[in-house]
PDB file of N, CA and C in Angstrom:
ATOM      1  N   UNK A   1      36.220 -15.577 -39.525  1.00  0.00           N
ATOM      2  CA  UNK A   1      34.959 -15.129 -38.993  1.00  0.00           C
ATOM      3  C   UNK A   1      33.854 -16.027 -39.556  1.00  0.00           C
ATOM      4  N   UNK A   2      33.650 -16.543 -38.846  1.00  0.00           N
ATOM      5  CA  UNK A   2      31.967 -17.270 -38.969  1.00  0.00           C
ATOM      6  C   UNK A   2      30.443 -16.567 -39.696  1.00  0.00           C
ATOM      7  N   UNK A   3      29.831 -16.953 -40.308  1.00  0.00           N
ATOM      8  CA  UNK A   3      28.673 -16.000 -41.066  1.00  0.00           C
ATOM      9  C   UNK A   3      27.885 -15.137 -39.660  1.00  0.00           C
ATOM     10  N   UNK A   4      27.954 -16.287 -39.115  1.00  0.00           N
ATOM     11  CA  UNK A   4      26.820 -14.885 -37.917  1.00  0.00           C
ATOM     12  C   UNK A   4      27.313 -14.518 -36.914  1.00  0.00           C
ATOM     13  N   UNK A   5      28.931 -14.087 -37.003  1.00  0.00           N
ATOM     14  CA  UNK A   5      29.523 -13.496 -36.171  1.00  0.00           C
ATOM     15  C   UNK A   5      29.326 -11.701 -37.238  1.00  0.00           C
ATOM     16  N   UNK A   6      29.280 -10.452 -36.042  1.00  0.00           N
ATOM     17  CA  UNK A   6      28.768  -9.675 -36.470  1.00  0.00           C
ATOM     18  C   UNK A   6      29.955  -8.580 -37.118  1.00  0.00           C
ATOM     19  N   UNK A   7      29.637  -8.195 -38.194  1.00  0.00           N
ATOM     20  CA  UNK A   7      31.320  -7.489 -38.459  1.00  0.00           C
ATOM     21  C   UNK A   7      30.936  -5.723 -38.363  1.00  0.00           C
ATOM     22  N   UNK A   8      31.252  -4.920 -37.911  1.00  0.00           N
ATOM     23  CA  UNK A   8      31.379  -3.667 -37.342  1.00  0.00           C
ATOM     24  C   UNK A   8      31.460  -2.802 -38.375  1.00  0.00           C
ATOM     25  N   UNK A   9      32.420  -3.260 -39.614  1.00  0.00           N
ATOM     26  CA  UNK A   9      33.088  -2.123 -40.122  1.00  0.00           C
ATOM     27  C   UNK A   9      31.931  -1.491 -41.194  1.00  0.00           C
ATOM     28  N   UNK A  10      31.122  -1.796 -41.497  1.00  0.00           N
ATOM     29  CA  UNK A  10      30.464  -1.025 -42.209  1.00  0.00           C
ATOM     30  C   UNK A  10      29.971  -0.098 -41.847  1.00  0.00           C
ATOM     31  N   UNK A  11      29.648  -0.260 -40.313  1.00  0.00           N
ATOM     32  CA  UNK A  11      28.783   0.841 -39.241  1.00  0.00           C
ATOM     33  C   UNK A  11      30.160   2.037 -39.307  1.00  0.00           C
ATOM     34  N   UNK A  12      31.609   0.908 -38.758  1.00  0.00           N
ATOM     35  CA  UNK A  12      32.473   2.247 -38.761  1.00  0.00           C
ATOM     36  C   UNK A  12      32.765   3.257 -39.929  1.00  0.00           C
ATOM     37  N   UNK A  13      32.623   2.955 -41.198  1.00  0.00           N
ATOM     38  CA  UNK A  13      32.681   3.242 -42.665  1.00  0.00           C
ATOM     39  C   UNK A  13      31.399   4.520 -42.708  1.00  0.00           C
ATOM     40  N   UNK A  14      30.068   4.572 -42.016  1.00  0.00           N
ATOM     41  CA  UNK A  14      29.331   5.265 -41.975  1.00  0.00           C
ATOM     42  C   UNK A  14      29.517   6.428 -41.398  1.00  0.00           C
ATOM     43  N   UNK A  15      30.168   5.869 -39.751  1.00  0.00           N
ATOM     44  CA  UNK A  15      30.183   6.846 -39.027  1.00  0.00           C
ATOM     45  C   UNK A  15      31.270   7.615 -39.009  1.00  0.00           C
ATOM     46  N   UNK A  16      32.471   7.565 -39.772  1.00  0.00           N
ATOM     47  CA  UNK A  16      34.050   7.928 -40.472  1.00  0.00           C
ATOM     48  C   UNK A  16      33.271   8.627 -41.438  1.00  0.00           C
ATOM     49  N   UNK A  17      32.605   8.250 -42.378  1.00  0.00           N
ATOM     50  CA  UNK A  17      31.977   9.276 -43.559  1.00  0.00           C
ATOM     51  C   UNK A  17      31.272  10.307 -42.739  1.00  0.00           C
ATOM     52  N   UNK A  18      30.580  10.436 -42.136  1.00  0.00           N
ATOM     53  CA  UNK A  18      29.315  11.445 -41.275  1.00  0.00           C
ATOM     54  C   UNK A  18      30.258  12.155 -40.709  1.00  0.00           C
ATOM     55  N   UNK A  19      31.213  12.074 -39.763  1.00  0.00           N
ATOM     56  CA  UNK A  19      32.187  12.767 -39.065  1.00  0.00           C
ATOM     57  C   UNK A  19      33.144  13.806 -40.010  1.00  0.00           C
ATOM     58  N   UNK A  20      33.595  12.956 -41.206  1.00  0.00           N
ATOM     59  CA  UNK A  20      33.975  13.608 -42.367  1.00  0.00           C
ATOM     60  C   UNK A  20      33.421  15.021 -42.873  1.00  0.00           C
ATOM     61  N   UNK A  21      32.155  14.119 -43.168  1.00  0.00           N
ATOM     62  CA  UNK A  21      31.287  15.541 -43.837  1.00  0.00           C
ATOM     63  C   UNK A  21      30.962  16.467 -43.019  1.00  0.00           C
ATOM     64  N   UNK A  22      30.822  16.779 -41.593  1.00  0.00           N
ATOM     65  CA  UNK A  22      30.158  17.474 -40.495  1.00  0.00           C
ATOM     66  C   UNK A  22      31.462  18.368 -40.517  1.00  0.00           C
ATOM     67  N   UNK A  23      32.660  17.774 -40.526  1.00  0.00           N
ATOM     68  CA  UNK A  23      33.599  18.269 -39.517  1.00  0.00           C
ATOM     69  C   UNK A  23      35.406  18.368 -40.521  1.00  0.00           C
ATOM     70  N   UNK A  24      35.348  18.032 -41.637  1.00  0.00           N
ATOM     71  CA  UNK A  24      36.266  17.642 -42.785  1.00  0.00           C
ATOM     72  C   UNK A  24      37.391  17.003 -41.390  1.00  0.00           C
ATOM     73  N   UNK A  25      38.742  17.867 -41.931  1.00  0.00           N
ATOM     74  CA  UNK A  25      40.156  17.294 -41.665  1.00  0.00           C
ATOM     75  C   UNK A  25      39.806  17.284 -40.203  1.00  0.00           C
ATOM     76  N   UNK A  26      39.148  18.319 -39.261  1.00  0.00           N
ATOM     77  CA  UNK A  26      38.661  18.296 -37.900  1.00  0.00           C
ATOM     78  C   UNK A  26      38.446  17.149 -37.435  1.00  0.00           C
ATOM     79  N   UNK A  27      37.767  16.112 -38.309  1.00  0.00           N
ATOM     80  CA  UNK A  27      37.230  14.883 -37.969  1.00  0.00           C
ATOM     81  C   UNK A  27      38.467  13.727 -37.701  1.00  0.00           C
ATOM     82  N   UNK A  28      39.428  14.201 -37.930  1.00  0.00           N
ATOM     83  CA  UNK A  28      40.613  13.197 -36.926  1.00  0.00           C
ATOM     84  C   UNK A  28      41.234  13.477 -35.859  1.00  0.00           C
ATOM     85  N   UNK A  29      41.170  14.590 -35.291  1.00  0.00           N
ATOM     86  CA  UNK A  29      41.507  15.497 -34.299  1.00  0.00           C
ATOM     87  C   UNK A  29      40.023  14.757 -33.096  1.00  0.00           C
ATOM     88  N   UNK A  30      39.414  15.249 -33.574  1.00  0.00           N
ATOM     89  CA  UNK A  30      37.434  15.090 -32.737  1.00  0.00           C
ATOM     90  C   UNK A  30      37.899  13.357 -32.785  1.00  0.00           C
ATOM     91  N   UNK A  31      38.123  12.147 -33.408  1.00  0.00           N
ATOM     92  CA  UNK A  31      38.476  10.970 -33.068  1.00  0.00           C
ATOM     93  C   UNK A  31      39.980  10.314 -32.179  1.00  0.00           C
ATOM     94  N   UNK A  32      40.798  11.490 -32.491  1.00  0.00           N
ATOM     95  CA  UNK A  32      41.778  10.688 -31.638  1.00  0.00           C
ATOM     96  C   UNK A  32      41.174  11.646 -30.127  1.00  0.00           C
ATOM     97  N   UNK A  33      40.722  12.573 -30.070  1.00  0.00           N
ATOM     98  CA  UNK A  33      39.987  13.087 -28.789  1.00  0.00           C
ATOM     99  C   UNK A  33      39.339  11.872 -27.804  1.00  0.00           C
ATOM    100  N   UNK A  34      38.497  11.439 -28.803  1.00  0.00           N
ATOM    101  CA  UNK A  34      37.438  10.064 -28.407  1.00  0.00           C
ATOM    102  C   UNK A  34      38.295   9.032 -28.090  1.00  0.00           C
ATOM    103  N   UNK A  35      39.175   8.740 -28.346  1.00  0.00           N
ATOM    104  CA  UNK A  35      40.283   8.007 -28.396  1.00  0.00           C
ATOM    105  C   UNK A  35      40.614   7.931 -27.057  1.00  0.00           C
ATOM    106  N   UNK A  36      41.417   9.114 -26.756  1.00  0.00           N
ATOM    107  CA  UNK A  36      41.910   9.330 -25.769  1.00  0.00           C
ATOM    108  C   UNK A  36      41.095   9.155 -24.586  1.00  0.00           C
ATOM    109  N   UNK A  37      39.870   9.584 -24.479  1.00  0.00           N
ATOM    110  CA  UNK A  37      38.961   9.862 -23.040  1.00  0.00           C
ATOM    111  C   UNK A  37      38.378   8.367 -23.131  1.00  0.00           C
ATOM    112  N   UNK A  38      38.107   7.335 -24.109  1.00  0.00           N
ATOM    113  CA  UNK A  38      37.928   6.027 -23.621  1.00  0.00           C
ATOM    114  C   UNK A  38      39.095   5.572 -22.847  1.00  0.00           C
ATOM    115  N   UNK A  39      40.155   5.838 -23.660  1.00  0.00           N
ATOM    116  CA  UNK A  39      41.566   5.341 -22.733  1.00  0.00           C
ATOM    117  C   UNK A  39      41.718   5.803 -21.623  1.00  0.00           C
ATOM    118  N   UNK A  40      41.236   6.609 -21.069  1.00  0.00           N
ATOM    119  CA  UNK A  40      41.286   7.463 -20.140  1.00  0.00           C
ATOM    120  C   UNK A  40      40.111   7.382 -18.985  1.00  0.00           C
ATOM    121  N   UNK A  41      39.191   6.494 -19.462  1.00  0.00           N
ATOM    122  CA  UNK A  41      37.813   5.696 -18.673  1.00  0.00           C
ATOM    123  C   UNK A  41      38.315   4.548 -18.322  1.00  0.00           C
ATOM    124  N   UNK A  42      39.173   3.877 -18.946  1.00  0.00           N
ATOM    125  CA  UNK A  42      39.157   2.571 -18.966  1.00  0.00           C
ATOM    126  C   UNK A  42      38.072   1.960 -19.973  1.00  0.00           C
ATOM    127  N   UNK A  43      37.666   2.336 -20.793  1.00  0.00           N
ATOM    128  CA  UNK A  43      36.645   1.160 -21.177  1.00  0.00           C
ATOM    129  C   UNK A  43      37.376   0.636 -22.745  1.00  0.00           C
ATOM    130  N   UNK A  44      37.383  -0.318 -22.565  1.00  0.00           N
ATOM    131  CA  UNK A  44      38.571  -0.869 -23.641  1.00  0.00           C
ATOM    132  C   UNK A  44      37.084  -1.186 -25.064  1.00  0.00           C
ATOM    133  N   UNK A  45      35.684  -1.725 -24.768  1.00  0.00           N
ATOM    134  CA  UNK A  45      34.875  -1.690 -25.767  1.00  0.00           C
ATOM    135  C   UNK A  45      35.198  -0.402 -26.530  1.00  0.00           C
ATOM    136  N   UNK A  46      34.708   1.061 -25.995  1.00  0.00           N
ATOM    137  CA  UNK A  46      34.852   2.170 -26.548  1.00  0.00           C
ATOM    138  C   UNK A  46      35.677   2.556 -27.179  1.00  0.00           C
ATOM    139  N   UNK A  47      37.001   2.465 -26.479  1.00  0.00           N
ATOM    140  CA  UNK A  47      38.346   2.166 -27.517  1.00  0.00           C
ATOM    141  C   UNK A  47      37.947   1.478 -28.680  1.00  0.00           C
ATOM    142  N   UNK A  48      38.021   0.114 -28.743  1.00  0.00           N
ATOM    143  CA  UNK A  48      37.951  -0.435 -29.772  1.00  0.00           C
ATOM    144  C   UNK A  48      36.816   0.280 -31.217  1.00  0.00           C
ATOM    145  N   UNK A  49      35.735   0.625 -30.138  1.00  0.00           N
ATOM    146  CA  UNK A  49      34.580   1.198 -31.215  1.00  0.00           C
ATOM    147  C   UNK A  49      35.358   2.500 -32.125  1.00  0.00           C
ATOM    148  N   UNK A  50      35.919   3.277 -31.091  1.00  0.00           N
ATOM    149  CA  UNK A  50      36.662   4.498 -31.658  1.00  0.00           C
ATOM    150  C   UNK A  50      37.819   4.181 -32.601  1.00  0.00           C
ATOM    151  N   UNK A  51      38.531   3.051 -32.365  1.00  0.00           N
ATOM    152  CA  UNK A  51      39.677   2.849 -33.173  1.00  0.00           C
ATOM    153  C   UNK A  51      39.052   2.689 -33.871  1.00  0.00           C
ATOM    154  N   UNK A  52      37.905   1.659 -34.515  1.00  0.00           N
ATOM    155  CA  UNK A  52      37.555   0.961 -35.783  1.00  0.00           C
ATOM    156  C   UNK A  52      37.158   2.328 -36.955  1.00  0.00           C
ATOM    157  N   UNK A  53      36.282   3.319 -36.046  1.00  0.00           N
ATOM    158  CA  UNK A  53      35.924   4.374 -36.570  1.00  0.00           C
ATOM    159  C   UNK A  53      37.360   5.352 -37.415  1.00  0.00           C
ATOM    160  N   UNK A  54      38.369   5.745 -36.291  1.00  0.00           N
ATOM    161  CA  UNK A  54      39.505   5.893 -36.670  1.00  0.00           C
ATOM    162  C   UNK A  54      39.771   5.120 -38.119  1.00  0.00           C
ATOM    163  N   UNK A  55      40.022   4.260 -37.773  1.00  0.00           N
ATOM    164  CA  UNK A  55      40.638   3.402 -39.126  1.00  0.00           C
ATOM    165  C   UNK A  55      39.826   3.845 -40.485  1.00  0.00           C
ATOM    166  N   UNK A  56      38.751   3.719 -40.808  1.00  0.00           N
ATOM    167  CA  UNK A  56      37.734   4.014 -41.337  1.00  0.00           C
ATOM    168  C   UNK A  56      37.887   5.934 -41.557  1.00  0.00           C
ATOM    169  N   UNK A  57      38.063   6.384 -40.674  1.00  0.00           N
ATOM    170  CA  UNK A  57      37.917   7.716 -40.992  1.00  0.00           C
ATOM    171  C   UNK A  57      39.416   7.852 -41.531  1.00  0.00           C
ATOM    172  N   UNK A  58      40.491   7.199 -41.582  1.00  0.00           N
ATOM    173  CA  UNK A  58      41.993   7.468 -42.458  1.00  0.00           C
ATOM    174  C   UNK A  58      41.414   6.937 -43.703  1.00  0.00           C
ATOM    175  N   UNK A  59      40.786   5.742 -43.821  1.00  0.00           N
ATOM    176  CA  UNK A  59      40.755   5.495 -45.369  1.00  0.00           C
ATOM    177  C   UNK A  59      39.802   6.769 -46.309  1.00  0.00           C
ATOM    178  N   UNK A  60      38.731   7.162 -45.022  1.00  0.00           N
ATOM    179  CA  UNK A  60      37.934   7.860 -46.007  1.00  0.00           C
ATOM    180  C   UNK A  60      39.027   9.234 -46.203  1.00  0.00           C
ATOM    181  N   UNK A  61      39.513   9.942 -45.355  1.00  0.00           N
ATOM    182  CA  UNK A  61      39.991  10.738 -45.516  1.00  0.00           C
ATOM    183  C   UNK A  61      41.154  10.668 -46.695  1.00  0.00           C
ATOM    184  N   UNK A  62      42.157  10.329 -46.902  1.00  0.00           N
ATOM    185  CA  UNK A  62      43.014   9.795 -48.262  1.00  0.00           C
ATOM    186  C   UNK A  62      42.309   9.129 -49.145  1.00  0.00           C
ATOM    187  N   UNK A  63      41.154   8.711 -49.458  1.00  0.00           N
ATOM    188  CA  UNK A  63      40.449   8.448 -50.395  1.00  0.00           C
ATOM    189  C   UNK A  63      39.810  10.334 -50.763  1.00  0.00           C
ATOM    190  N   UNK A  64      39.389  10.741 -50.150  1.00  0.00           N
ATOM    191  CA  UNK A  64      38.821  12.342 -50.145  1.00  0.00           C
ATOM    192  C   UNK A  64      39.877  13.583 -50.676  1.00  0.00           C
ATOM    193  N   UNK A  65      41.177  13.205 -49.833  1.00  0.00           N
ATOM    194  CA  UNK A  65      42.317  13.655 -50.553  1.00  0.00           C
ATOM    195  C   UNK A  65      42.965  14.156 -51.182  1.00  0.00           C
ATOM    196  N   UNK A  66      42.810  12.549 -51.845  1.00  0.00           N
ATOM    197  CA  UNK A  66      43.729  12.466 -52.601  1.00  0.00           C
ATOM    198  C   UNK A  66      44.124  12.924 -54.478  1.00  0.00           C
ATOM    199  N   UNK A  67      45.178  13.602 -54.548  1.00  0.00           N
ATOM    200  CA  UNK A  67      45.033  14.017 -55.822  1.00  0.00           C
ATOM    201  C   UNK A  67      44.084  13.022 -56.785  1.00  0.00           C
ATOM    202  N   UNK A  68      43.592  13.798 -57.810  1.00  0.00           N
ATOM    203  CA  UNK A  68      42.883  12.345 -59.022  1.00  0.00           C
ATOM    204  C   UNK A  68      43.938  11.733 -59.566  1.00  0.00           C
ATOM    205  N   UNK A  69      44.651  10.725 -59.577  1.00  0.00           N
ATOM    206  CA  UNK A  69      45.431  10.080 -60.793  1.00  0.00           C
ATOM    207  C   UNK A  69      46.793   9.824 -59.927  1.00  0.00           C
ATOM    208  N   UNK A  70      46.687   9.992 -58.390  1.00  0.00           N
ATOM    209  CA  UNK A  70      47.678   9.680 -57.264  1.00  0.00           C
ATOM    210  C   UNK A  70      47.870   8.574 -57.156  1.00  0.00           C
ATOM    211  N   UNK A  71      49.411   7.892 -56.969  1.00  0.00           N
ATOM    212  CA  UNK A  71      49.324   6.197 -56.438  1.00  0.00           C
ATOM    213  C   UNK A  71      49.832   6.351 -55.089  1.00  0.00           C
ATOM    214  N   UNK A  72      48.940   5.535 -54.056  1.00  0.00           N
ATOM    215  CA  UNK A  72      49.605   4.848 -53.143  1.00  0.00           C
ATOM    216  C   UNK A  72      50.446   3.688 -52.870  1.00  0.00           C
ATOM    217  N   UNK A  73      51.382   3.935 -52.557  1.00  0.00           N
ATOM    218  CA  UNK A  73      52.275   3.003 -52.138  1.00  0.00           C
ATOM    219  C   UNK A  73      52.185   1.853 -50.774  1.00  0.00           C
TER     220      UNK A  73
END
């Protein structure tokens, strides 16, 4: 990636945290929802926006989790 090519994931990192807090474990259920009805428009941007969010909302979620003193493998 080039410096002024624009990178997404921090926006998705925000909006995975906000969804989190509004909505806890709900908040992956309410994203693969979003998921689905872009796939289901056709609009492959939206997808992508929703996956990135997705992704972002698994890390936050197992970071939130996870026992204190847990290893991932």
């Amino acid at each position: 990636m080039t410096p002024q090519e624009f990178d997404p994931t921090i926006y998705y990192r925000i909006a995975a945290r906000n969804l989190y807090r509004l909505y806890g474990q709900d908040a992956l259920m309410l994203c693969d929802r979003a998921l689905s009805k872009m796939q289901a428009l056709g609009d492959p941007e939206g997808f992508d926006i929703w996956l990135g969010i997705h992704k972002a909302l698994v890390e936050t979620t197992v970071a939130e989790e996870r026992p204190q003193g847990a290893t991932l493998h």
